[in-house]
C-alpha atoms as a PDB file:
ATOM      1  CA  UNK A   1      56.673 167.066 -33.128  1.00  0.00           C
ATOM      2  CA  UNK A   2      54.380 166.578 -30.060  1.00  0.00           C
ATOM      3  CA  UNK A   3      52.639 169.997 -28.818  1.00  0.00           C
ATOM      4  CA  UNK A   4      53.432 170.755 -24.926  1.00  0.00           C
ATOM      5  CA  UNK A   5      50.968 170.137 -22.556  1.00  0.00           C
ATOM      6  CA  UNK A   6      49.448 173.324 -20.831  1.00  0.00           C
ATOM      7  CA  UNK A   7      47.447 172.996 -17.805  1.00  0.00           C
ATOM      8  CA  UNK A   8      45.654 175.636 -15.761  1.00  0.00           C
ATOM      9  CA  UNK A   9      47.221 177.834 -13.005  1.00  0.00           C
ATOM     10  CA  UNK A  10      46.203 175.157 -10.604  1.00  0.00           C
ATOM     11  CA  UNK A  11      48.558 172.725 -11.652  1.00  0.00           C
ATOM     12  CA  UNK A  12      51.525 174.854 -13.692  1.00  0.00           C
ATOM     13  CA  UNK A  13      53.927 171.913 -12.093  1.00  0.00           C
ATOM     14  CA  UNK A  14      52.432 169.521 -14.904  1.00  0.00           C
ATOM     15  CA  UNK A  15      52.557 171.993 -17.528  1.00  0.00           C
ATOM     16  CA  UNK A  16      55.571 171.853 -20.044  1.00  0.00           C
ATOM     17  CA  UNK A  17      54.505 174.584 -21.726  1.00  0.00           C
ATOM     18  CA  UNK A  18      52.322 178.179 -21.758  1.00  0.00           C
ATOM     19  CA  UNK A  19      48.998 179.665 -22.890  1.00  0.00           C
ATOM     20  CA  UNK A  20      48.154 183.120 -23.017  1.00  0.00           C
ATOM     21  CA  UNK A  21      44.720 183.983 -24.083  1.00  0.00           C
ATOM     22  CA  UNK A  22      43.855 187.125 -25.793  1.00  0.00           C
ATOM     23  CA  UNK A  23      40.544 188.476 -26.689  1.00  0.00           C
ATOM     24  CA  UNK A  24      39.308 191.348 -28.441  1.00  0.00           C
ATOM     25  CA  UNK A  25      35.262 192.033 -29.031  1.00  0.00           C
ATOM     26  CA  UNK A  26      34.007 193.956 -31.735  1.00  0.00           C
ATOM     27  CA  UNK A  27      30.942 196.236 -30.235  1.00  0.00           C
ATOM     28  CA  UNK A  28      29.515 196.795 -33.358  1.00  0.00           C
ATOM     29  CA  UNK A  29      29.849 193.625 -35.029  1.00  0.00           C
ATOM     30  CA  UNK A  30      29.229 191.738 -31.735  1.00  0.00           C
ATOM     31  CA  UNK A  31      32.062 189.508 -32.778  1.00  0.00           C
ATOM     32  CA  UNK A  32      34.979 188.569 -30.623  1.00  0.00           C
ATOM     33  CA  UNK A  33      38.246 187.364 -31.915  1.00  0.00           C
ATOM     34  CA  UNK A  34      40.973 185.028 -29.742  1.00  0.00           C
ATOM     35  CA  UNK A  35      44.896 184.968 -29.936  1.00  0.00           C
ATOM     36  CA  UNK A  36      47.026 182.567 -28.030  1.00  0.00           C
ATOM     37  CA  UNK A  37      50.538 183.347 -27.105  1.00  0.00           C
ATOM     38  CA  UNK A  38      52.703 180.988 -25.665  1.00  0.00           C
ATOM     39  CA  UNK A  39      55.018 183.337 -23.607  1.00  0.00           C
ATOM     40  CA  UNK A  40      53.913 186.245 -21.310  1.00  0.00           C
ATOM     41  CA  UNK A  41      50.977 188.856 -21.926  1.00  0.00           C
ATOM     42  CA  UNK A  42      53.036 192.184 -23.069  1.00  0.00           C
ATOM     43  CA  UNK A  43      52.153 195.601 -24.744  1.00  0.00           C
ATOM     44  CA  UNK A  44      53.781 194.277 -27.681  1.00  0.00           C
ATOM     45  CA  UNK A  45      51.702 191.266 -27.700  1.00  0.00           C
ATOM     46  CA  UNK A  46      48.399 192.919 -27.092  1.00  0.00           C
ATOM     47  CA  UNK A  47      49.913 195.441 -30.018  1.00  0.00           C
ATOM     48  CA  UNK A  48      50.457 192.300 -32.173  1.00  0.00           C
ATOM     49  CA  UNK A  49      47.221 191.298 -31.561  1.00  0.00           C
ATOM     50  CA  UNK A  50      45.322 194.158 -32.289  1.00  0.00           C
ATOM     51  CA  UNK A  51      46.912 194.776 -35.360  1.00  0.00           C
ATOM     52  CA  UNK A  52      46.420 191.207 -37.021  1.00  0.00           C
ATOM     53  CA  UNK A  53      42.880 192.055 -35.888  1.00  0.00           C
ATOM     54  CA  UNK A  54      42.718 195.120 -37.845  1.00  0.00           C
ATOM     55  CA  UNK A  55      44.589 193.611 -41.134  1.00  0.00           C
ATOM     56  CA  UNK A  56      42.059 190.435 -41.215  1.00  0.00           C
ATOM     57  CA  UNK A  57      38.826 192.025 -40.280  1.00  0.00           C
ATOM     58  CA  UNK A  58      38.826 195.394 -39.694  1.00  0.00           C
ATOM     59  CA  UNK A  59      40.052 196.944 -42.522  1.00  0.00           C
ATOM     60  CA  UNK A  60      37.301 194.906 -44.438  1.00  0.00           C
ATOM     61  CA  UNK A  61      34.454 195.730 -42.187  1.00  0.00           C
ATOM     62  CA  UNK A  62      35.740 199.313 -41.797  1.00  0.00           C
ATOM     63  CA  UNK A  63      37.065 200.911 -44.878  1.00  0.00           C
ATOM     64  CA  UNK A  64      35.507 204.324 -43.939  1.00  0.00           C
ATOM     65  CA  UNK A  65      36.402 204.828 -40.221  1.00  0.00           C
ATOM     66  CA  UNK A  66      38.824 207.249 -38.954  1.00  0.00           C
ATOM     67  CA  UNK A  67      38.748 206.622 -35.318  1.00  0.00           C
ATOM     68  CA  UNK A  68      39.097 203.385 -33.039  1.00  0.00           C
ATOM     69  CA  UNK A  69      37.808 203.284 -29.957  1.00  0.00           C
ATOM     70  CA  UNK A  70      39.582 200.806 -27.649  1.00  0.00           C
ATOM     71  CA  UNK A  71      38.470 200.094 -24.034  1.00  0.00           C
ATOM     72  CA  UNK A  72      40.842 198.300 -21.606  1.00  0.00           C
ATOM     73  CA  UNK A  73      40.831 197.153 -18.240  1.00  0.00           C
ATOM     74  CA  UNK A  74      43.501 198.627 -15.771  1.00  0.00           C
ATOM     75  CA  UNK A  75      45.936 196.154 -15.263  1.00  0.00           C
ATOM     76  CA  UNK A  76      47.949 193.701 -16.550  1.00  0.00           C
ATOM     77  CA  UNK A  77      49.974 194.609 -19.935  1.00  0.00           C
ATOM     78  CA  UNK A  78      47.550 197.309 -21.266  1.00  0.00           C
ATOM     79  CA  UNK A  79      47.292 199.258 -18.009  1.00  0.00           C
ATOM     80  CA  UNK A  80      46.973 203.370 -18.004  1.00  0.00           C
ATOM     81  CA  UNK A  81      50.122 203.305 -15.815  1.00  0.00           C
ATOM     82  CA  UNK A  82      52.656 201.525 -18.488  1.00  0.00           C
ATOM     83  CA  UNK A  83      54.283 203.568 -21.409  1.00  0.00           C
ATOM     84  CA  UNK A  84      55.347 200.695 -23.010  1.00  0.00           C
ATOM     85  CA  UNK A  85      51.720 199.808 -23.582  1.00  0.00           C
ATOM     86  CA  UNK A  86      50.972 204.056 -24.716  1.00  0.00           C
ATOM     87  CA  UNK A  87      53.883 203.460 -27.301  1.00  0.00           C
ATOM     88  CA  UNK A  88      52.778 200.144 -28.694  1.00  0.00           C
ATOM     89  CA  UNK A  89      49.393 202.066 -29.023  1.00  0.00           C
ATOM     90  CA  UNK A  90      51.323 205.004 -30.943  1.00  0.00           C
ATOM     91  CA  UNK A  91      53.326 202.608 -32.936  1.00  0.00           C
ATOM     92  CA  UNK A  92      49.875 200.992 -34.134  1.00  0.00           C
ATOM     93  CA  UNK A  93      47.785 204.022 -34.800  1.00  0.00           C
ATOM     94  CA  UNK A  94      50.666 204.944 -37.030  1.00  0.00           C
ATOM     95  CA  UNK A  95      50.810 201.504 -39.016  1.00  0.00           C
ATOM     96  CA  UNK A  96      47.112 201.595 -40.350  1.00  0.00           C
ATOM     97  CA  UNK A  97      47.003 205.353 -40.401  1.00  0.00           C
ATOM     98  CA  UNK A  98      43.662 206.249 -37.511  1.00  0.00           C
ATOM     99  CA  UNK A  99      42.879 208.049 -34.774  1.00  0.00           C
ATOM    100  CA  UNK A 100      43.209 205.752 -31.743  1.00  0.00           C
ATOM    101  CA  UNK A 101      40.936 206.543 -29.014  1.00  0.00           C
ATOM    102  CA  UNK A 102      41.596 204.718 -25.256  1.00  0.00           C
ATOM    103  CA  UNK A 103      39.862 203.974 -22.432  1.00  0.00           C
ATOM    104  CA  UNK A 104      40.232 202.674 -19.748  1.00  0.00           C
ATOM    105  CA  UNK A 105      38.185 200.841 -16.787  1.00  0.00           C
ATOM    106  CA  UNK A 106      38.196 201.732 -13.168  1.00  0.00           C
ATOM    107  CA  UNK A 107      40.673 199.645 -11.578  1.00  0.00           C
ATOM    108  CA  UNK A 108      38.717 196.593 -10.448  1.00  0.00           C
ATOM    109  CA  UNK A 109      35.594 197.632 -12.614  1.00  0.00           C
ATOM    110  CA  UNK A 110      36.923 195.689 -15.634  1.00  0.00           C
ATOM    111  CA  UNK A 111      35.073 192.289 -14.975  1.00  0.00           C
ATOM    112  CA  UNK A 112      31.910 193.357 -16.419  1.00  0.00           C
ATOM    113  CA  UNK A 113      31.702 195.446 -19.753  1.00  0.00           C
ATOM    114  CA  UNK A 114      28.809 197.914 -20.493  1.00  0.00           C
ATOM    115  CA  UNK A 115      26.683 195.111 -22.072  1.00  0.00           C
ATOM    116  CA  UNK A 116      26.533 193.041 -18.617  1.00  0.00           C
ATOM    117  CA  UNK A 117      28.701 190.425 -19.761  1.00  0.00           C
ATOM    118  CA  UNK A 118      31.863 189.564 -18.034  1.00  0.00           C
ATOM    119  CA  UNK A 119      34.848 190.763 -20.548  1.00  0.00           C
ATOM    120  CA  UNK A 120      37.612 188.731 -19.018  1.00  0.00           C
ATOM    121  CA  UNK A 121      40.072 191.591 -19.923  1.00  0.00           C
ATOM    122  CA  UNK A 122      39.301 191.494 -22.894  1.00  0.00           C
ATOM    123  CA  UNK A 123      39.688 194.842 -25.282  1.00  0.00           C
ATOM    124  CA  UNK A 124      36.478 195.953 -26.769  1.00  0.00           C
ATOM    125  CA  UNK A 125      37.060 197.813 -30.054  1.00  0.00           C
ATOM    126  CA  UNK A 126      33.897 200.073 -31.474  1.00  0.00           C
ATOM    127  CA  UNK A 127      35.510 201.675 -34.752  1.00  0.00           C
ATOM    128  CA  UNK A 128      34.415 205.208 -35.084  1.00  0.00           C
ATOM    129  CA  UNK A 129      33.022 206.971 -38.341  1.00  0.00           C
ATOM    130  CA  UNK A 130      33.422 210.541 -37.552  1.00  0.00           C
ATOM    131  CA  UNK A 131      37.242 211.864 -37.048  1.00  0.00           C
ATOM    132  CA  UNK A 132      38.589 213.096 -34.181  1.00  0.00           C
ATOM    133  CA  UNK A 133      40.880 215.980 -34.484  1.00  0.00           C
ATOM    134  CA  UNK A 134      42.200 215.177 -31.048  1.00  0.00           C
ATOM    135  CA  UNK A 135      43.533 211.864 -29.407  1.00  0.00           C
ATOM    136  CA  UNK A 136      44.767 211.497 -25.751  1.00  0.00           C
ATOM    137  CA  UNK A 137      46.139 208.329 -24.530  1.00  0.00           C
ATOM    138  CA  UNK A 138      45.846 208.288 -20.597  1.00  0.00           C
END
């Protein structure tokens, strides 16, 4: 089986095939994790992602937390303005049982992260030890 050949946006005419990047950065472990799709960036992908992120590492690092924080950019698949993205968010809060907490950057404030550091829309997840009684997706 040969693999298809992805190029960059420059020269999608030679591609034969597609690469979608996905990155999520641990604050607290200062450890960031990448997923490649190969069709289009989606809530359910960024879902997908998230939660093989959460069944490989953060359950293990986490065993005590009650609360994830997740901060997003505010645009593309896991924009404020989609409800498919504030569903796929329900739908994984309720598969490993926490408080999701979301945030979201200023629209065109997402390239750089608290830390100075571009974040290349890339989710930053900082699990949370206390529990929060309330949680408001926006």
């Amino acid at each position: 089986m040969a693999w298809p050949t992805a190029t960059t946006n420059a020269y999608e005419h030679l591609a034969t095939g597609k690469v979608i990047p996905r990155g999520i950065y641990d604050l607290q472990r200062k450890e960031g994790y990448i997923s490649i799709g190969n069709s289009h960036e989606t809530a359910e992908f960024i879902a997908d992602n998230l939660l093989w992120w959460w069944d490989n590492f953060g359950i293990h690092n986490y065993p005590d937390t009650s609360s994830i924080l997740i901060l997003c950019d505010a645009g593309g698949a896991n924009s404020y303005r989609h409800y498919c993205f504030k569903k796929q968010m329900l739908d994984f809060a309720a598969q490993i049982g926490k408080h999701i907490i979301i945030c979201h950057h200023p629209p065109y404030a997402s390239k750089w992260n608290g830390s100075g550091q571009p974040s290349y829309r890339t989710p930053l997840i900082c699990p949370c030890p206390q529990r929060y009684e309330r949680c408001r997706i926006y």
